[in-house]
Protein backbone atom coordinates (compact mmCIF):
# COMPACT_ATOMS: atom_id res chain seq x y z
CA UNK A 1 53.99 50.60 69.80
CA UNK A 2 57.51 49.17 71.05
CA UNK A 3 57.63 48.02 74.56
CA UNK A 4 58.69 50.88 77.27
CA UNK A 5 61.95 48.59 78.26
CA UNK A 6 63.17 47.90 74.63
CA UNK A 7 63.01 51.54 74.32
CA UNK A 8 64.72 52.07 77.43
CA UNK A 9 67.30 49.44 76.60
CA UNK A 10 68.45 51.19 73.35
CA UNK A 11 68.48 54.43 74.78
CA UNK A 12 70.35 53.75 77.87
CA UNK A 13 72.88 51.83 75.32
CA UNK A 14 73.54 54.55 74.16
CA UNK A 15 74.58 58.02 76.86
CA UNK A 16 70.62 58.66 78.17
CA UNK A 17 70.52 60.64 81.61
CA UNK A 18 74.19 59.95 82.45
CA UNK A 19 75.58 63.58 83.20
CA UNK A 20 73.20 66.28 84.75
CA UNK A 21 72.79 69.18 82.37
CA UNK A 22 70.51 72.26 82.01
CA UNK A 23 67.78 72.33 84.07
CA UNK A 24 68.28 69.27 86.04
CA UNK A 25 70.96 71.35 87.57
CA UNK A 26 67.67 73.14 89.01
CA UNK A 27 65.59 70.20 89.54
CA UNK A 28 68.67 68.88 91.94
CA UNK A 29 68.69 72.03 93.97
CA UNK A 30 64.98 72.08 94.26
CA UNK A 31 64.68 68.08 95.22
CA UNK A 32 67.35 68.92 98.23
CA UNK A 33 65.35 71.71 99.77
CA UNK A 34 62.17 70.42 99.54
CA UNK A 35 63.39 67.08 100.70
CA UNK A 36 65.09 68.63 103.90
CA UNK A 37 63.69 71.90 104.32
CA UNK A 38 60.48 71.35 103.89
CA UNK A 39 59.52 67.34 104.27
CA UNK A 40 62.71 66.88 106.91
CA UNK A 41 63.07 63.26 104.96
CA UNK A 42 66.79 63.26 105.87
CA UNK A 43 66.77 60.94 108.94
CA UNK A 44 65.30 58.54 106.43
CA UNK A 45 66.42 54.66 106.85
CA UNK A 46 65.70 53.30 103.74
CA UNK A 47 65.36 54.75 100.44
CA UNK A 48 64.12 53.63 97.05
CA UNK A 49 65.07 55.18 93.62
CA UNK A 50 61.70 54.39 91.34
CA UNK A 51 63.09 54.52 87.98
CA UNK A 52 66.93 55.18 89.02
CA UNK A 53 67.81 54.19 85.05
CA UNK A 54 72.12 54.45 85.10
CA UNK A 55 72.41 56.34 88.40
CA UNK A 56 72.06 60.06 87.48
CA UNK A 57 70.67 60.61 91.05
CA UNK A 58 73.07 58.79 93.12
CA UNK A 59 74.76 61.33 94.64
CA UNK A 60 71.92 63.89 95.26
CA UNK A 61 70.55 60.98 97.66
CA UNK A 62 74.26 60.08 98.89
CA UNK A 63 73.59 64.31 100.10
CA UNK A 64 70.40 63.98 101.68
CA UNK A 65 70.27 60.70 103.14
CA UNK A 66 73.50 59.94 104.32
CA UNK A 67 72.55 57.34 107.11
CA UNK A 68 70.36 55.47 104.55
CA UNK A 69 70.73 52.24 102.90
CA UNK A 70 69.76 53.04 99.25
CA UNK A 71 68.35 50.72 96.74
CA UNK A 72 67.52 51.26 93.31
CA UNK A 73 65.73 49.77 90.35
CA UNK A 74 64.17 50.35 86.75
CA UNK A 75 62.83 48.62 83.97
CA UNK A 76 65.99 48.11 81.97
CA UNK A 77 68.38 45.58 82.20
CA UNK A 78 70.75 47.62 80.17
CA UNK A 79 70.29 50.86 82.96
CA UNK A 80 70.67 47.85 85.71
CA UNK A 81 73.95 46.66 84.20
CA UNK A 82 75.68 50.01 83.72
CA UNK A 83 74.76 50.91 86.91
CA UNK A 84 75.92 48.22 88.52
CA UNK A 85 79.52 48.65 86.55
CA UNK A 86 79.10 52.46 87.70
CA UNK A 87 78.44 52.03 91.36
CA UNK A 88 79.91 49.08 92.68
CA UNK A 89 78.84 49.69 96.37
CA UNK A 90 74.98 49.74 95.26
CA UNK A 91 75.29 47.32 92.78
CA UNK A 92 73.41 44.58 95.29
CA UNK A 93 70.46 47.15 95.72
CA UNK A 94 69.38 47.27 91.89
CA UNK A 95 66.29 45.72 91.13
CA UNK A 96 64.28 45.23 87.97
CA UNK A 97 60.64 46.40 87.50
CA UNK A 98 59.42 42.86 85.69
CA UNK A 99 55.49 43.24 85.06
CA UNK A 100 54.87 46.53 87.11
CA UNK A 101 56.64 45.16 89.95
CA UNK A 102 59.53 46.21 91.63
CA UNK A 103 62.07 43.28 93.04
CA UNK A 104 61.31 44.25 96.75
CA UNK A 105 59.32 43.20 99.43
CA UNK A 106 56.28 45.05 100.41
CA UNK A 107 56.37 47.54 103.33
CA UNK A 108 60.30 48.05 102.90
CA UNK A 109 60.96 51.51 102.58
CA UNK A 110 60.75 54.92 104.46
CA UNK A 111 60.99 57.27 101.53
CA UNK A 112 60.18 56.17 97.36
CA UNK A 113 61.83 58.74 95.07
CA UNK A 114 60.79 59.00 91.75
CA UNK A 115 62.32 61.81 89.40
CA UNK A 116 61.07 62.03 85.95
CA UNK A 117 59.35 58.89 85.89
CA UNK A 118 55.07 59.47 86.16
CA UNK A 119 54.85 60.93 82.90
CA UNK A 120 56.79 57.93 81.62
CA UNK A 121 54.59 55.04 83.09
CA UNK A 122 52.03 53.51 80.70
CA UNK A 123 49.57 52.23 83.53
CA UNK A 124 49.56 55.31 86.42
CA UNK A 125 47.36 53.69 88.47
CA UNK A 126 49.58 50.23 88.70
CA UNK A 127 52.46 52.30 89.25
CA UNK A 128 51.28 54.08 91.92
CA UNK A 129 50.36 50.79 93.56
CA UNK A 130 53.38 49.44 93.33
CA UNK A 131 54.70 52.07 95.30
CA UNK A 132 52.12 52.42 97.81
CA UNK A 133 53.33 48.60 98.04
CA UNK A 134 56.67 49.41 98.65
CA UNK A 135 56.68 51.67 101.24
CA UNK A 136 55.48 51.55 104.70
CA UNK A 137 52.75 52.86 106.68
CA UNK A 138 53.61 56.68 106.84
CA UNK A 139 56.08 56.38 104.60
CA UNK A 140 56.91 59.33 102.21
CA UNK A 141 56.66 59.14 97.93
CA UNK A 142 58.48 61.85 96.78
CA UNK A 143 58.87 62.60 93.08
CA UNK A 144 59.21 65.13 90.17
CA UNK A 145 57.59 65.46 86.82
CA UNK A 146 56.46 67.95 84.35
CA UNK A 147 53.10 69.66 85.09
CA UNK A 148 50.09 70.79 83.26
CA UNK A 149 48.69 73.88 85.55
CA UNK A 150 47.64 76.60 83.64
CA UNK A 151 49.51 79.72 82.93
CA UNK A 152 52.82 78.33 82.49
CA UNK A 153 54.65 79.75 79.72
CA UNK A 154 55.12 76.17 77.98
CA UNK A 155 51.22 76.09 79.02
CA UNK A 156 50.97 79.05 77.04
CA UNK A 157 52.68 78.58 74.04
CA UNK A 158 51.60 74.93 73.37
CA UNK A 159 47.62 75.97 73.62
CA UNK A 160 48.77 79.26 71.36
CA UNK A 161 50.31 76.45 68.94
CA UNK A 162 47.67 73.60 69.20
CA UNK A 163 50.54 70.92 70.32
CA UNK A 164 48.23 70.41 73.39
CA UNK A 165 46.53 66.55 72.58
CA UNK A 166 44.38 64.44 74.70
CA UNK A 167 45.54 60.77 75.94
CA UNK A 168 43.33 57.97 76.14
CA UNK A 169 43.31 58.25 80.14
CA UNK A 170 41.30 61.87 80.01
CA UNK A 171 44.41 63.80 80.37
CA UNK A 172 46.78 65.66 78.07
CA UNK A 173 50.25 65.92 76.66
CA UNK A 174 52.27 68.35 74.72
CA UNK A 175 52.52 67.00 71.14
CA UNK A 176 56.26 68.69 71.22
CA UNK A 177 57.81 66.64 73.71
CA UNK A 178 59.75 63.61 73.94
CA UNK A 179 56.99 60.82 72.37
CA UNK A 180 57.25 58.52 75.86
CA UNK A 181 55.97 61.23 77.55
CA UNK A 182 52.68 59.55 77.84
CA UNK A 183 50.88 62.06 79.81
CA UNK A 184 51.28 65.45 82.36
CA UNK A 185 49.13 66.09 84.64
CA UNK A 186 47.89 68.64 86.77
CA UNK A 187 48.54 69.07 90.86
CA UNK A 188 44.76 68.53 91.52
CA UNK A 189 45.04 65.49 89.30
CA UNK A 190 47.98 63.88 90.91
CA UNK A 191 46.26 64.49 94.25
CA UNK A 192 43.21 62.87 93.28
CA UNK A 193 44.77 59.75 91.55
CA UNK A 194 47.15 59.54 94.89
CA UNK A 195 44.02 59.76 97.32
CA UNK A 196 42.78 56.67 95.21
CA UNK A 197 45.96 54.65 95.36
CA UNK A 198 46.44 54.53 99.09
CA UNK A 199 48.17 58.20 99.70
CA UNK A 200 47.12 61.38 101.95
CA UNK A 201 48.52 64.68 102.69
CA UNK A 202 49.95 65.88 99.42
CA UNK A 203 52.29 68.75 99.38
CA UNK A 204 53.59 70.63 95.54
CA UNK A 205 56.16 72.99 94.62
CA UNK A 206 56.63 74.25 91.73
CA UNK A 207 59.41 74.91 88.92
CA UNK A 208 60.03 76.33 85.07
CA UNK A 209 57.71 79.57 85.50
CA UNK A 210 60.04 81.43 83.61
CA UNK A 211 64.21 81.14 83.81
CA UNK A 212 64.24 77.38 83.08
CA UNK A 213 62.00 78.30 79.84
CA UNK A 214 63.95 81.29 78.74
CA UNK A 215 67.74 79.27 79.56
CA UNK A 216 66.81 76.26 77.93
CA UNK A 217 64.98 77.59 74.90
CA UNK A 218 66.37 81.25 73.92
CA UNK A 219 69.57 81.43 72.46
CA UNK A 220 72.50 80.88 72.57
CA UNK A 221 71.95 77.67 73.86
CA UNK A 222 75.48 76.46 73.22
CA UNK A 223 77.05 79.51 76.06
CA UNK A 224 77.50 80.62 79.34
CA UNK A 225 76.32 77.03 80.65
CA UNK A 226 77.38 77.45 83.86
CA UNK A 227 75.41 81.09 84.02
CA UNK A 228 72.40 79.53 82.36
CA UNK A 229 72.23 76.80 84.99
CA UNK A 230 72.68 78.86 87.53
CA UNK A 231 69.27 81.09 86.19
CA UNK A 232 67.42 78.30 86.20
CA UNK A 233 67.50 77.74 89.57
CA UNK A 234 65.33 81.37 90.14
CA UNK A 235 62.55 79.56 89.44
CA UNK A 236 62.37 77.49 92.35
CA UNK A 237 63.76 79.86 94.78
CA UNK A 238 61.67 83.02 94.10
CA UNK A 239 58.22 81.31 92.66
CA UNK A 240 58.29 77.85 94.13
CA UNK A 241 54.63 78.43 95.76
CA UNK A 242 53.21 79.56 92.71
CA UNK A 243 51.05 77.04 90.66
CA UNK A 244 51.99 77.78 87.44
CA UNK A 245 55.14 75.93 87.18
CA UNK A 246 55.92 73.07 84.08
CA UNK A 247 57.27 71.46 86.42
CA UNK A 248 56.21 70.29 90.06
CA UNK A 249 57.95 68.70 93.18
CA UNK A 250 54.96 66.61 95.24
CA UNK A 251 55.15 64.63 98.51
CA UNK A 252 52.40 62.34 100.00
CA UNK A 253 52.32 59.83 102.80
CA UNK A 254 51.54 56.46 102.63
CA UNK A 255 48.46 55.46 104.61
């Protein structure tokens, strides 16, 4: 198998994750409410993007941390450089993950974001750690990434179709998706493997019950883009409490 950065050096050579589109229109949304509204992170001090590849995040956390110094970092050198050329006012706060280790020192942040990024990771545990690492006592982990609670409609369909395949760690993927999508795991799951790793208290919401399926999948795909993004935020704000979301929001403090 090719190494996660070479993969994530010729992809981010390339355009990978540098323009919002579809549902991440949603996901943004969703991140700033449950961020303010319901963890009240925003008086934050320091904050840590976990896998902030070319900056596609920058100025959701410009919104809800503006009295925060922000620092970023990723496994690609390529994602480091174009950020860098992208956001010249940050460019000092980029560090590479070299051997599942951020370039920080330990106990530095208040809040570790980390969108899109666990299902990604090839050893959970050591990324995980590396967080807990990170941040300090009390400090908040906040991230996003796609879930595997029943009764999902991509739940549904990809048990109706057999593309539902077990990983070597005891979970599950959907044989559909994007191939370094290594794994997605259930809330219980994440709240058991976070207990282990140093973490308490975790709090879920929940996304892609139904619009975010239906807008990204049904055609046509290719109009109303604006309308369709706009649907997709539904999910969050009418069903955000109910499990069965492909995609989950979680919080947990550092102990």
């Amino acid at each position: 198998m090719q190494p996660l950065k070479d993969v994530y050096d010729q992809r981010y050579a390339g355009d990978y994750r540098h323009e919002l589109s579809g549902h991440e229109v949603a996901r943004w949304e969703a991140l700033e409410h449950f961020a303010t509204d319901v963890l009240a992170l925003n008086g934050a001090r320091r904050v840590l993007d976990y896998g902030a590849g070319v900056g596609l995040h920058v100025g959701l956390w410009d919104k809800i941390f503006p009295s925060a110094e922000l620092s970023f970092c990723d496994i690609s050198s390529v994602a480091q450089d174009k950020f860098r050329a992208r956001f010249p006012a940050h460019a000092e706060k980029y560090a590479l993950i070299e051997n599942g280790r951020a370039g920080f020192d330990d106990h530095t942040f208040d809040v570790v974001a980390s969108v899109e990024v666990m299902e990604h990771v090839e050893d959970l545990a050591g990324y995980l750690g590396d967080i807990r690492r990170l941040l300090k006592p009390g400090g908040t982990f906040l991230w996003t990434t796609p879930c595997a609670n029943e009764f999902s409609i991509e739940h549904a369909l990809s048990k109706l179709a057999g593309r539902i395949e077990p990983t070597h760690e005891g979970y599950r993927r959907w044989s559909w998706e994007d191939p370094t999508h290594l794994r997605r795991l259930r809330s219980r799951e994440i709240a058991e493997v976070l207990q282990r790793s140093g973490f308490e208290a975790p709090q879920f919401r929940f996304r892609s019950h139904l619009f975010s399926f239906l807008c990204t999948y049904a055609p046509p795909r290719r109009l109303l883009k604006t309308q369709r993004e706009r649907l997709m935020t539904l999910d969050y704000r009418l069903f955000r409490r109910l499990p069965n979301g492909a995609s989950m929001l979680g919080a947990a403090r550092a102990r």
